[in-house]
Every structure is written in C-alpha cells, then in structure tokens.
PDB file of N, CA and C in Angstrom:
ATOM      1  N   UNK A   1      15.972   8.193 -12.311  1.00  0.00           N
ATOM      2  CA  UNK A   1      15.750   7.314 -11.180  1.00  0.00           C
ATOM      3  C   UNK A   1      14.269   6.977 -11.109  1.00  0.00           C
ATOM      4  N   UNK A   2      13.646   5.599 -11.147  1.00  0.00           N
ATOM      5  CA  UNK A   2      12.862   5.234 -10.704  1.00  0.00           C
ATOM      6  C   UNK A   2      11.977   5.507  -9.126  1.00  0.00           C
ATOM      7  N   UNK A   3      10.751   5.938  -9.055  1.00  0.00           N
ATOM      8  CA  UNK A   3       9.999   6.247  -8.320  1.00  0.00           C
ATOM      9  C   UNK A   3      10.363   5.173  -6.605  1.00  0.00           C
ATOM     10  N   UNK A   4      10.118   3.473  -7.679  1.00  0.00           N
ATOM     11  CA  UNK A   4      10.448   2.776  -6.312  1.00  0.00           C
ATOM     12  C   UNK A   4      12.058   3.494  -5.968  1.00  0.00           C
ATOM     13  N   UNK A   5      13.124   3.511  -6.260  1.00  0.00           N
ATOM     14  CA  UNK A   5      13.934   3.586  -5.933  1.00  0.00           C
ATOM     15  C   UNK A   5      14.488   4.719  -5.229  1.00  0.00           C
ATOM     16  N   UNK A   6      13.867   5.669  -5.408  1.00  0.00           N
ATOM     17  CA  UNK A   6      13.565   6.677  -4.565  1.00  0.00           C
ATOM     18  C   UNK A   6      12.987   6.433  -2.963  1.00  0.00           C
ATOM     19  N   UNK A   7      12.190   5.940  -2.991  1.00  0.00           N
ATOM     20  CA  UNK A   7      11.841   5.438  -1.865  1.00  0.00           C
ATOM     21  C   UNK A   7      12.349   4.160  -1.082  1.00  0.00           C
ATOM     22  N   UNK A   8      12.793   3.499  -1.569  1.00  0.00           N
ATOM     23  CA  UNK A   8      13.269   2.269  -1.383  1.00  0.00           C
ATOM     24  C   UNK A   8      14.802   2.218  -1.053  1.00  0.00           C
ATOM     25  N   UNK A   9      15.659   2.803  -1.870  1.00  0.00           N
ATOM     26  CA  UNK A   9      17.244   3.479  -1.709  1.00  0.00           C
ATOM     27  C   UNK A   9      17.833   4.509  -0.981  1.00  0.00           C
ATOM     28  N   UNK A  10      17.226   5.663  -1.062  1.00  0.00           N
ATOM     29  CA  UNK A  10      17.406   7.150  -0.818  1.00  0.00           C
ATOM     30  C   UNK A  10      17.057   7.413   0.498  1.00  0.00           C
ATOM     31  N   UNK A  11      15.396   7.224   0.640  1.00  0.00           N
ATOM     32  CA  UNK A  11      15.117   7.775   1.644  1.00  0.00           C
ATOM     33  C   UNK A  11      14.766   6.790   3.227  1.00  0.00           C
ATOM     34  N   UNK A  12      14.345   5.681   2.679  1.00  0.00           N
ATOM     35  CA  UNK A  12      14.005   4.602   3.858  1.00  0.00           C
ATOM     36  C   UNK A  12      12.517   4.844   4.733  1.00  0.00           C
ATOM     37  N   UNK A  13      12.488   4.202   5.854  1.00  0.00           N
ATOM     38  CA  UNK A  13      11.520   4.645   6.770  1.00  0.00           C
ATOM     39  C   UNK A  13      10.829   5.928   7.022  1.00  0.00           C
ATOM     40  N   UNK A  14       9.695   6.363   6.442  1.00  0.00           N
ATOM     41  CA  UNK A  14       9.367   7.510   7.275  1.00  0.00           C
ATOM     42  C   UNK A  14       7.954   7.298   7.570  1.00  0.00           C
ATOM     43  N   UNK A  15       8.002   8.333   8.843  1.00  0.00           N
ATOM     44  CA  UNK A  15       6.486   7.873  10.298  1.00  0.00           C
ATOM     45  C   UNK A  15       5.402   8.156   9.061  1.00  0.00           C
ATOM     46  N   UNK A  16       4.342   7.386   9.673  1.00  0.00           N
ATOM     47  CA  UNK A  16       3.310   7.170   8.783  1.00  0.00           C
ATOM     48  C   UNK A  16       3.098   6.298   7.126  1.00  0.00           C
ATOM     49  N   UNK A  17       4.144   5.760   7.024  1.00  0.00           N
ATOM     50  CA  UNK A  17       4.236   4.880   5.405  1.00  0.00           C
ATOM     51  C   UNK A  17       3.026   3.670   5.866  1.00  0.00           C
ATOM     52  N   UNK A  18       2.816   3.304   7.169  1.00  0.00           N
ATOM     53  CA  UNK A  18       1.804   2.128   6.886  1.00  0.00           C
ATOM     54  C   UNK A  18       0.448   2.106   6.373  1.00  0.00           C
ATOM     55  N   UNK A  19       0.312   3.605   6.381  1.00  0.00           N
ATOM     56  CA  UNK A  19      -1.293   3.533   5.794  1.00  0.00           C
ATOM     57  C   UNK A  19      -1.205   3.408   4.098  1.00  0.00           C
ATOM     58  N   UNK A  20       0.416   2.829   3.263  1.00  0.00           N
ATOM     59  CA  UNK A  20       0.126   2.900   2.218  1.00  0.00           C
ATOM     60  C   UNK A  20       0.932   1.247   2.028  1.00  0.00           C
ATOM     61  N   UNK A  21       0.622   0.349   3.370  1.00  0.00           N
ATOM     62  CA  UNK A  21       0.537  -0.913   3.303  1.00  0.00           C
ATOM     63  C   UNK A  21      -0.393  -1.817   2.480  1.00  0.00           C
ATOM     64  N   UNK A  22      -0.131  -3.085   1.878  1.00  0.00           N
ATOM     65  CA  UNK A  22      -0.840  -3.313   1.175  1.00  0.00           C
ATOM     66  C   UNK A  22      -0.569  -4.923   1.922  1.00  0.00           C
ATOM     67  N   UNK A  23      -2.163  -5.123   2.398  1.00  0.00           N
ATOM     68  CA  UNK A  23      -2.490  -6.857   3.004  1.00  0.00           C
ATOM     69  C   UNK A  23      -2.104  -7.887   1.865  1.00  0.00           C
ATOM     70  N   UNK A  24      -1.392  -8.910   2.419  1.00  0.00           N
ATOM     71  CA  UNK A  24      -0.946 -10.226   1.472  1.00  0.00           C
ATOM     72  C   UNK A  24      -0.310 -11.334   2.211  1.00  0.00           C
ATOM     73  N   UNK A  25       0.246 -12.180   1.503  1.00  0.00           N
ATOM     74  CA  UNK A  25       0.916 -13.600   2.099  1.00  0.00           C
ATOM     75  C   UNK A  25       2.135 -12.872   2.112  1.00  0.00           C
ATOM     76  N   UNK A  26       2.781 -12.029   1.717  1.00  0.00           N
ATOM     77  CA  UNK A  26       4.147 -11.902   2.450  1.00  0.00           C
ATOM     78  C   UNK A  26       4.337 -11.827   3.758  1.00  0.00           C
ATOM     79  N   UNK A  27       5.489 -11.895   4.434  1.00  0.00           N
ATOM     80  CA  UNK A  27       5.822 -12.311   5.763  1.00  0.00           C
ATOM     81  C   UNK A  27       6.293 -10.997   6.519  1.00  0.00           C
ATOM     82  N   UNK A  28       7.001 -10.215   6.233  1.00  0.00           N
ATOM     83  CA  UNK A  28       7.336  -9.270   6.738  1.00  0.00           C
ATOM     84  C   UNK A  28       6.840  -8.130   7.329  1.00  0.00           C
ATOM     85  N   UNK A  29       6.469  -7.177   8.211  1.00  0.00           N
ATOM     86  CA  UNK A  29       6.138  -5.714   7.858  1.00  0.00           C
ATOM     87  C   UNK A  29       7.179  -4.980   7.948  1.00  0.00           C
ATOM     88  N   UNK A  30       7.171  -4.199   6.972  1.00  0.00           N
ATOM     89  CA  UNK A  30       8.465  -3.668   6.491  1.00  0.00           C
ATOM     90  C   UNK A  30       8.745  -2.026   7.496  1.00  0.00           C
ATOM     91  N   UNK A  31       7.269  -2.094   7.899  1.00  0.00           N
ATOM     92  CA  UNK A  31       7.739  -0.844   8.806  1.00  0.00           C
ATOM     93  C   UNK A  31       8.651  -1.505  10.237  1.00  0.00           C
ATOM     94  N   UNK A  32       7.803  -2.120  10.670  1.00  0.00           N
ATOM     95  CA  UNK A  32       8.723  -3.270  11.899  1.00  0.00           C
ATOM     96  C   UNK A  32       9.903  -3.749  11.346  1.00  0.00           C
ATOM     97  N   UNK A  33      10.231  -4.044  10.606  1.00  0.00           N
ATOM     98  CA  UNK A  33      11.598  -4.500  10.123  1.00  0.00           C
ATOM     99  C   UNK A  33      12.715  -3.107   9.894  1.00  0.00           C
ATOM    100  N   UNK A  34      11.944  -2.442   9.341  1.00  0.00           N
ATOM    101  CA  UNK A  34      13.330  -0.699   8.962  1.00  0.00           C
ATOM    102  C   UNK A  34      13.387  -0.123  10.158  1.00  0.00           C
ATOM    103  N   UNK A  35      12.418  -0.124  11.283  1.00  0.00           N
ATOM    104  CA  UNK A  35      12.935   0.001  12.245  1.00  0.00           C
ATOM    105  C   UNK A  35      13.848  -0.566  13.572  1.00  0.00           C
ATOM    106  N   UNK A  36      13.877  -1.937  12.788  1.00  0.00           N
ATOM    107  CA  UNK A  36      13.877  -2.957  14.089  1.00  0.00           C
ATOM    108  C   UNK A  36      14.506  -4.136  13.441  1.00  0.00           C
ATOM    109  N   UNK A  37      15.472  -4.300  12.615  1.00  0.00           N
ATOM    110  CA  UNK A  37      16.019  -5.295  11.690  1.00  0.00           C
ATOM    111  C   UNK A  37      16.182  -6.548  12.302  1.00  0.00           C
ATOM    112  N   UNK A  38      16.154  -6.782  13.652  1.00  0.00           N
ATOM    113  CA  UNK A  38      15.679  -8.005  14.281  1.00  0.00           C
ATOM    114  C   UNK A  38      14.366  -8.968  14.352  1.00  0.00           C
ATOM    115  N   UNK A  39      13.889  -8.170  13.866  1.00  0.00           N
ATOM    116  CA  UNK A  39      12.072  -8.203  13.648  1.00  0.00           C
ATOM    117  C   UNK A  39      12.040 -10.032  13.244  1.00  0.00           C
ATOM    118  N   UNK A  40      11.196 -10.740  13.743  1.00  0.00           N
ATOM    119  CA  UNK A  40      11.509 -12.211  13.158  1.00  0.00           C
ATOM    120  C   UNK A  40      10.592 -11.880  11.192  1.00  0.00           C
ATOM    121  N   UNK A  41      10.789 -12.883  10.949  1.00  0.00           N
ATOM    122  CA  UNK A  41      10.290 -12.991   9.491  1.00  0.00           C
ATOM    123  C   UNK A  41       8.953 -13.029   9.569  1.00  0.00           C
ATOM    124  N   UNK A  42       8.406 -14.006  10.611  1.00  0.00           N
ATOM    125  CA  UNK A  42       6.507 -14.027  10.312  1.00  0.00           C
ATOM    126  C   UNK A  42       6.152 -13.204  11.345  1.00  0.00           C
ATOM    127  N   UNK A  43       5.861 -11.843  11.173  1.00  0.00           N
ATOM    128  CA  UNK A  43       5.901 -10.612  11.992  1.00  0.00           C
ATOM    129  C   UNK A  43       4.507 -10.120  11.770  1.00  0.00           C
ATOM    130  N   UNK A  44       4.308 -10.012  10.247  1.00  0.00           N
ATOM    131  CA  UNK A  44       3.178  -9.801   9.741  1.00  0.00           C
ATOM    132  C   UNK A  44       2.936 -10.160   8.369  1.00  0.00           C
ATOM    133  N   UNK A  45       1.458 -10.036   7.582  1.00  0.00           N
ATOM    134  CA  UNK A  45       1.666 -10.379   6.219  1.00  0.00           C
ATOM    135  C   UNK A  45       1.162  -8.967   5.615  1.00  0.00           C
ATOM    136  N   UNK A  46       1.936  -8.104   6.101  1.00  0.00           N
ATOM    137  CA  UNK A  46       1.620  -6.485   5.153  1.00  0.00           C
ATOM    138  C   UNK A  46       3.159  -6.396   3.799  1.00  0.00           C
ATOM    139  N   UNK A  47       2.964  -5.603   3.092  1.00  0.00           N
ATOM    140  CA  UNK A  47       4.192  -5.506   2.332  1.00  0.00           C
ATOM    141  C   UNK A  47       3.858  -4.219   2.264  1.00  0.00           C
ATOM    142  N   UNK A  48       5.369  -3.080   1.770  1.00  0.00           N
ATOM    143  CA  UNK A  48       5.095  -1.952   0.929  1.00  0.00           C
ATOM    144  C   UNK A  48       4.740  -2.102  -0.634  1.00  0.00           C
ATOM    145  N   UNK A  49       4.469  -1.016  -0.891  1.00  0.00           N
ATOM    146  CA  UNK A  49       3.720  -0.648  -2.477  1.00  0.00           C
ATOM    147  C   UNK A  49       4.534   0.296  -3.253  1.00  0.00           C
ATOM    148  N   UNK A  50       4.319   0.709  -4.362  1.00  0.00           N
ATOM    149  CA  UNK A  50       4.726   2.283  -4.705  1.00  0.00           C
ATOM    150  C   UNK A  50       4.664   2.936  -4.044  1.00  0.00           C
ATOM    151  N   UNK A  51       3.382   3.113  -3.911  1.00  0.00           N
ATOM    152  CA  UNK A  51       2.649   4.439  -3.216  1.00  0.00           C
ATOM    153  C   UNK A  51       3.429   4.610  -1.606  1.00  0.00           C
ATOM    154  N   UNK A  52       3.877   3.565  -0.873  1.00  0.00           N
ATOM    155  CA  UNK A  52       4.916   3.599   0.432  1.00  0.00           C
ATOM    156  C   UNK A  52       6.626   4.192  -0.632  1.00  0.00           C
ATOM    157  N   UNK A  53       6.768   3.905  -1.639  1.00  0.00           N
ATOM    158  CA  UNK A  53       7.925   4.848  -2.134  1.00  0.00           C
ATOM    159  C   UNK A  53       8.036   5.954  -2.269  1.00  0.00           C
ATOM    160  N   UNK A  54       7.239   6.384  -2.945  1.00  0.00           N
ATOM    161  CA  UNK A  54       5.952   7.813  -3.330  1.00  0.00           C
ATOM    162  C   UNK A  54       6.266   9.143  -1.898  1.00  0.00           C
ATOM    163  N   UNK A  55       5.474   8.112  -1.070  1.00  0.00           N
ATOM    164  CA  UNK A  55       4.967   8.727   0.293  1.00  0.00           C
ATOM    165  C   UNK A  55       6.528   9.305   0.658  1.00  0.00           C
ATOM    166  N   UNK A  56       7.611   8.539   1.044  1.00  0.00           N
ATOM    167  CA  UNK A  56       8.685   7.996   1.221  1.00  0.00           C
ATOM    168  C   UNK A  56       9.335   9.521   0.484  1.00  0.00           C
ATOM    169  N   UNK A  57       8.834   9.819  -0.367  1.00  0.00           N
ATOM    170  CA  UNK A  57       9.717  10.674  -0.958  1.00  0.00           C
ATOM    171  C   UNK A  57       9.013  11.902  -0.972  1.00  0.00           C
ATOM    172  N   UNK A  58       7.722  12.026  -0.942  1.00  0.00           N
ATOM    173  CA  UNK A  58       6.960  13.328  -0.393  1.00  0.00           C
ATOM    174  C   UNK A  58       6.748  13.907   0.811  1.00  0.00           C
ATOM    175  N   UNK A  59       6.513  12.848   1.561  1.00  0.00           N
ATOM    176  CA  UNK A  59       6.587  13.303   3.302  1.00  0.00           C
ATOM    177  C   UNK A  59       7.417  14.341   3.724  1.00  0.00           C
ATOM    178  N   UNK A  60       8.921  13.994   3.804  1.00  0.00           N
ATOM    179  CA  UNK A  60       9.651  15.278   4.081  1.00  0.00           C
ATOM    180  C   UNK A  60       9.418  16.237   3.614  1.00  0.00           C
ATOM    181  N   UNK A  61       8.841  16.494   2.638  1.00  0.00           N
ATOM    182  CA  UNK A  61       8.856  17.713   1.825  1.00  0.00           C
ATOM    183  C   UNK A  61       8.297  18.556   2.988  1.00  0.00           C
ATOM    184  N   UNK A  62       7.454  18.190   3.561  1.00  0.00           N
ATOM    185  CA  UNK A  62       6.803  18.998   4.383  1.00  0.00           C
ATOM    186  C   UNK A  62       5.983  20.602   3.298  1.00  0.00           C
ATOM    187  N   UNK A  63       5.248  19.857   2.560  1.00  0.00           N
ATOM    188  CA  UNK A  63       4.648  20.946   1.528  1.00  0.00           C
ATOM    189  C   UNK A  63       2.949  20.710   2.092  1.00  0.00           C
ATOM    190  N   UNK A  64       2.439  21.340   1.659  1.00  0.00           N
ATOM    191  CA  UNK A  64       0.669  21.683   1.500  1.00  0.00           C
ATOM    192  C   UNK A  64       0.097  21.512   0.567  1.00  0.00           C
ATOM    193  N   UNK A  65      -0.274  19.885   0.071  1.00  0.00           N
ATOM    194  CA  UNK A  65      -0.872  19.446  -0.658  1.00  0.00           C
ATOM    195  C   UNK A  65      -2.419  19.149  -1.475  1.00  0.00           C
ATOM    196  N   UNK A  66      -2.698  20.164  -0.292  1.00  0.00           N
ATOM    197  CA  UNK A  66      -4.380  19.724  -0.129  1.00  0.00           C
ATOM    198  C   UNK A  66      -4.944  20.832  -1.099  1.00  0.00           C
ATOM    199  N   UNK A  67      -4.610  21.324  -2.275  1.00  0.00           N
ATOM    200  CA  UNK A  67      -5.182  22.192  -3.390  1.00  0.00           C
ATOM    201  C   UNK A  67      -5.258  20.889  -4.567  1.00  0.00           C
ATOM    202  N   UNK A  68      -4.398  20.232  -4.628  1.00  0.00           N
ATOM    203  CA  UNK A  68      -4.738  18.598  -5.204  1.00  0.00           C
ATOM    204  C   UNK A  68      -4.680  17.463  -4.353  1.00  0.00           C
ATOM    205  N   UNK A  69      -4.772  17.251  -3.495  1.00  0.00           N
ATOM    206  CA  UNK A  69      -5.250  15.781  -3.103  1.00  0.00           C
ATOM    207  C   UNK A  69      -5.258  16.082  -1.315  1.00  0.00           C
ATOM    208  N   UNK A  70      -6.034  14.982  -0.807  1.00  0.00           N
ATOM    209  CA  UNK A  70      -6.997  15.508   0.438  1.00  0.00           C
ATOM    210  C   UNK A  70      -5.349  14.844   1.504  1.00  0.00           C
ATOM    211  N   UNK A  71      -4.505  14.323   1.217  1.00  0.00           N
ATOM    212  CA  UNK A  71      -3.472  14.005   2.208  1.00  0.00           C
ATOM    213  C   UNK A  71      -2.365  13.795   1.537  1.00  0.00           C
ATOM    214  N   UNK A  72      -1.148  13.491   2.071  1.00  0.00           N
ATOM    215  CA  UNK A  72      -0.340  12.762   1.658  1.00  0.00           C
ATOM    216  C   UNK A  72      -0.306  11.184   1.251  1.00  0.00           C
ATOM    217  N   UNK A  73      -0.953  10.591   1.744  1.00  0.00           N
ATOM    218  CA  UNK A  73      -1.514   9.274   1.064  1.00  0.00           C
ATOM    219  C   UNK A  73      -2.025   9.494  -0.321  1.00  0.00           C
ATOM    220  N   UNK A  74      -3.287   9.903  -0.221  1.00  0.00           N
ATOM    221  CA  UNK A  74      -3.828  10.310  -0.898  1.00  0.00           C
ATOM    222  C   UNK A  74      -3.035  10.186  -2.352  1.00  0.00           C
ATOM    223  N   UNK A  75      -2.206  11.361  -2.415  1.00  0.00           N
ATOM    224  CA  UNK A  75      -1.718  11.857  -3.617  1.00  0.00           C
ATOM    225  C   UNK A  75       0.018  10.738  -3.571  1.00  0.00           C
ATOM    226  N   UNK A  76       0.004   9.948  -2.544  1.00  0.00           N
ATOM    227  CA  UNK A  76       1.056   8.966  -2.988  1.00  0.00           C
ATOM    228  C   UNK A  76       0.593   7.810  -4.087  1.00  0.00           C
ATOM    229  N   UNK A  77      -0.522   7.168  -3.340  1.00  0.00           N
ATOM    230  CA  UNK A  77      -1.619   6.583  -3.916  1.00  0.00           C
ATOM    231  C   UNK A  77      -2.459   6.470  -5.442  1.00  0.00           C
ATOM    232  N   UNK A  78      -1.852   8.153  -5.423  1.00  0.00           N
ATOM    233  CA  UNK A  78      -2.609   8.529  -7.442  1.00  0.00           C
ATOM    234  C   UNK A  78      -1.609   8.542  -7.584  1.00  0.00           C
ATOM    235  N   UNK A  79      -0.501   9.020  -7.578  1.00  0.00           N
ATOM    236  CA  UNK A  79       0.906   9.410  -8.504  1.00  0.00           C
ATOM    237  C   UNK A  79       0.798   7.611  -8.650  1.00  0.00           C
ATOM    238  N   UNK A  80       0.989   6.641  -7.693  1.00  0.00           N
ATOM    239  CA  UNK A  80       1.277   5.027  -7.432  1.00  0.00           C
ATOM    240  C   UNK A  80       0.487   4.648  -8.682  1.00  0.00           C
ATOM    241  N   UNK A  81      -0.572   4.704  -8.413  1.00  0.00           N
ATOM    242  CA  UNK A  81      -1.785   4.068  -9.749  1.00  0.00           C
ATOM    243  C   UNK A  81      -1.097   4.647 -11.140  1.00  0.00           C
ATOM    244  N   UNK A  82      -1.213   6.248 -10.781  1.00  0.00           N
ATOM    245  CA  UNK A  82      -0.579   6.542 -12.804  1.00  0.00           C
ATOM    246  C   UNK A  82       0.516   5.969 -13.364  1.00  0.00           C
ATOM    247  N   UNK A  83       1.443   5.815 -12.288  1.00  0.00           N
ATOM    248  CA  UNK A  83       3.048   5.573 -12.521  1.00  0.00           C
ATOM    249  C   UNK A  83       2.883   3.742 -12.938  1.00  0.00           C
ATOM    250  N   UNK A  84       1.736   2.792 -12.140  1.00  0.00           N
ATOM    251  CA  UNK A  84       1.976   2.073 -12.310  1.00  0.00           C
ATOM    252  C   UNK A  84       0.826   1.178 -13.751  1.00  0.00           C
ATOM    253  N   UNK A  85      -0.044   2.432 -13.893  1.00  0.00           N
ATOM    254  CA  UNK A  85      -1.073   2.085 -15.036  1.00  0.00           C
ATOM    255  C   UNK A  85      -0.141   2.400 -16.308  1.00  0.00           C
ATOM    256  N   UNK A  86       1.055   2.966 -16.187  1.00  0.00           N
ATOM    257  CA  UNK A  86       1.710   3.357 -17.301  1.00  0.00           C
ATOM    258  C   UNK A  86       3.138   2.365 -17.745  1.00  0.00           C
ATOM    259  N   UNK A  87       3.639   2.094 -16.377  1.00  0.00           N
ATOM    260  CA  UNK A  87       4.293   0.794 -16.545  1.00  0.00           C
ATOM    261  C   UNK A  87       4.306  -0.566 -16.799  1.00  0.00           C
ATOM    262  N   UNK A  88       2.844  -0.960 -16.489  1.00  0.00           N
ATOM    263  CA  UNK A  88       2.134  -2.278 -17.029  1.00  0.00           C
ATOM    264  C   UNK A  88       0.529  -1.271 -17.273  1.00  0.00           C
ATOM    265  N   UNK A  89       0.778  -1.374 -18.410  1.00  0.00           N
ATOM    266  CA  UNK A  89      -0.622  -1.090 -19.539  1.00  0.00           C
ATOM    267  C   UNK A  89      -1.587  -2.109 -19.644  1.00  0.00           C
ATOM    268  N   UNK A  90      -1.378  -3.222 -19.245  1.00  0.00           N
ATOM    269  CA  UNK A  90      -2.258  -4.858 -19.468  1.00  0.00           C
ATOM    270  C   UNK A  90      -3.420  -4.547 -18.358  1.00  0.00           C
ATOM    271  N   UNK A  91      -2.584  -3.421 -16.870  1.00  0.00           N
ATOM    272  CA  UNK A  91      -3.344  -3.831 -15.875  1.00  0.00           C
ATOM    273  C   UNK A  91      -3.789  -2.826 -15.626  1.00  0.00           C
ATOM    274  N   UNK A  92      -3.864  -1.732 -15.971  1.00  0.00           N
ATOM    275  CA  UNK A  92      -4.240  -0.304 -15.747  1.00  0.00           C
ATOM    276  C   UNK A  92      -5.657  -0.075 -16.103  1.00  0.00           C
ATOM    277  N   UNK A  93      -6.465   0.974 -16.318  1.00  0.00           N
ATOM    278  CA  UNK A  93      -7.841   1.536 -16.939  1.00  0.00           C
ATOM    279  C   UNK A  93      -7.993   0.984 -18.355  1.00  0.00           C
ATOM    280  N   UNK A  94      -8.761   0.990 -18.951  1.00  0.00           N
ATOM    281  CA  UNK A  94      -8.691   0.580 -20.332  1.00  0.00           C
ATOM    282  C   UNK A  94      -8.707   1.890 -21.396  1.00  0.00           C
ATOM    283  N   UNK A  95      -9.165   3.118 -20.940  1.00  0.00           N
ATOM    284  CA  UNK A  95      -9.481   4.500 -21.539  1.00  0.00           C
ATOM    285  C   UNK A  95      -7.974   5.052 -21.086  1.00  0.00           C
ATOM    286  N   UNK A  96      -7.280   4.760 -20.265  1.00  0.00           N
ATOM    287  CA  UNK A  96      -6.283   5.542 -20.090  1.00  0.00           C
ATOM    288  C   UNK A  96      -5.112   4.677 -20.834  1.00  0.00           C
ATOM    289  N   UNK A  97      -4.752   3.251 -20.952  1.00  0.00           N
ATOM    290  CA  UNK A  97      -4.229   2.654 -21.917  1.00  0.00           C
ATOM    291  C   UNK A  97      -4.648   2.903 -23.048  1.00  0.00           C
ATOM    292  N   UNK A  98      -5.554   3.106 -23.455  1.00  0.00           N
ATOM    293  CA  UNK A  98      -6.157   3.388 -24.860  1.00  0.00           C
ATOM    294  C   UNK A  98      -5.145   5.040 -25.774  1.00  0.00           C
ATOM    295  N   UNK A  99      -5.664   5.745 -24.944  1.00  0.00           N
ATOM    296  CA  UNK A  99      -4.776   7.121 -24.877  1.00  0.00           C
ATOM    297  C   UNK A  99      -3.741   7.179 -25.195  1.00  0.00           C
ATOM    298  N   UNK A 100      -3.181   6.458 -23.875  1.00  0.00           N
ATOM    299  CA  UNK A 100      -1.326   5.942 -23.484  1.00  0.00           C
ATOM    300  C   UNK A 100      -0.658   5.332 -24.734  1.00  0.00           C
ATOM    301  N   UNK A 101      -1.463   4.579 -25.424  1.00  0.00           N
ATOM    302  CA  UNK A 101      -1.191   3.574 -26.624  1.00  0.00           C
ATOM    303  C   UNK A 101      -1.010   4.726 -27.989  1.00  0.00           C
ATOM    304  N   UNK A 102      -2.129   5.854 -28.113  1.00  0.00           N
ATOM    305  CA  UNK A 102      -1.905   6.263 -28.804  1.00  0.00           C
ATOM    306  C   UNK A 102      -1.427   7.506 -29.315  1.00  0.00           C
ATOM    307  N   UNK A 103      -0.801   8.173 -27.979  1.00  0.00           N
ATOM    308  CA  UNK A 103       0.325   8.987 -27.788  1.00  0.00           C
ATOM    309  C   UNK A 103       1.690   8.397 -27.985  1.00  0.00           C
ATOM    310  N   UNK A 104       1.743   7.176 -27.744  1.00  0.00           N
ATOM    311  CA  UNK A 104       3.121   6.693 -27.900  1.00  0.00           C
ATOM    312  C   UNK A 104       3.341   6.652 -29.387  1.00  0.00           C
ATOM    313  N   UNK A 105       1.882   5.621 -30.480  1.00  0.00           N
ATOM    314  CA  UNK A 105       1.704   5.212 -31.833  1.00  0.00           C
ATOM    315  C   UNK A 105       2.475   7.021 -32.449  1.00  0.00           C
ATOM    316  N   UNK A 106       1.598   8.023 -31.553  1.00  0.00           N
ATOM    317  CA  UNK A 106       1.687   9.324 -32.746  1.00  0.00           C
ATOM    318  C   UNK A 106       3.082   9.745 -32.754  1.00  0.00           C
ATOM    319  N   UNK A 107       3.553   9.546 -31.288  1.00  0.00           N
ATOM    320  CA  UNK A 107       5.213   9.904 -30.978  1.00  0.00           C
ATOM    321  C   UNK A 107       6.459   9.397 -31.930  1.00  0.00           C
ATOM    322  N   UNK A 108       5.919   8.156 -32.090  1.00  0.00           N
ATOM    323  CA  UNK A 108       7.350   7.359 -33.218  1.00  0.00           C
ATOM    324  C   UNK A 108       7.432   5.749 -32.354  1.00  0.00           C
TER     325      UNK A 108
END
C-alpha cells in the first residue's frame, strides 16, 4: 500500500493535519471539507500533501518521536520529501538521486 493511500483511504481526518497544508490555486480545504462535506468549493486555496498522509497515519500512533524528529510534522514532512525524492528522481536532491540511481544500476 502506498503511503498516500494510507492516509487518504484508511485513515481520513485527523486534528492537527493543517500544519502539513500546502498554499496553492486549489479551491478546497480539505480539512473544512472532511469535516464538513457541505463546505462550498471556494472555501480556501490550501490542499493536502504527502506529508498530511504521513501525519494521517502517524498521529494515532500516539508514539514519542522526538529521539528523531522535533514533532510529528516534522518527521511527516521528511518521511514526505524521501518518499517523494524517490518517486520522482527528476525533482528530488541531486546527491541523493545520484546514489538512488546507483543502487538501483548495482541491484539489476
């Protein structure tokens, strides 16, 4: 199962996903809308991200994260970037594609 889909399928809304909102021309806010499916369409122009899937699926855990990363954002946010520097390589770091490229070359 895919990371978005985890968050996106499984688990839905949970308190606090907006701080891993990301500003744009979309129309929706998706936190106002999962709570409130009446919500009109030009509500806001925030969208979710990975990292709101991420979150989405770590939050409950209700674990103690702070020996690697300073919040739950935080470490939604890095897992979001690796997961997504590894899924599109074009747009990621150039040293960590570099790597990525040639772990795969040595793999087969």
């Amino acid at each position: 199962m895919s990371l978005e889909a985890l968050g996106a399928v499984l688990v839905g809304y949970v308190e606090g996903e907006e701080a891993t909102y990301q500003e744009g021309k979309r129309a929706v806010e998706f936190a106002t809308k999962m709570k409130d499916p009446s919500t009109p369409k030009k509500a806001s122009s925030r969208w979710k991200t990975v990292a709101t899937d991420i979150y989405r699926g770590i939050k409950p855990l209700g674990l103690n994260w702070k020996q690697i990363a300073a919040s739950e954002i935080a470490l939604a946010r890095a897992v979001a970037n690796n997961y997504n520097t590894l899924k599109h390589p074009s747009k990621g770091s150039s040293e960590f594609v570099k790597v990525n490229e040639a772990s795969v070359t040595l793999g087969g």
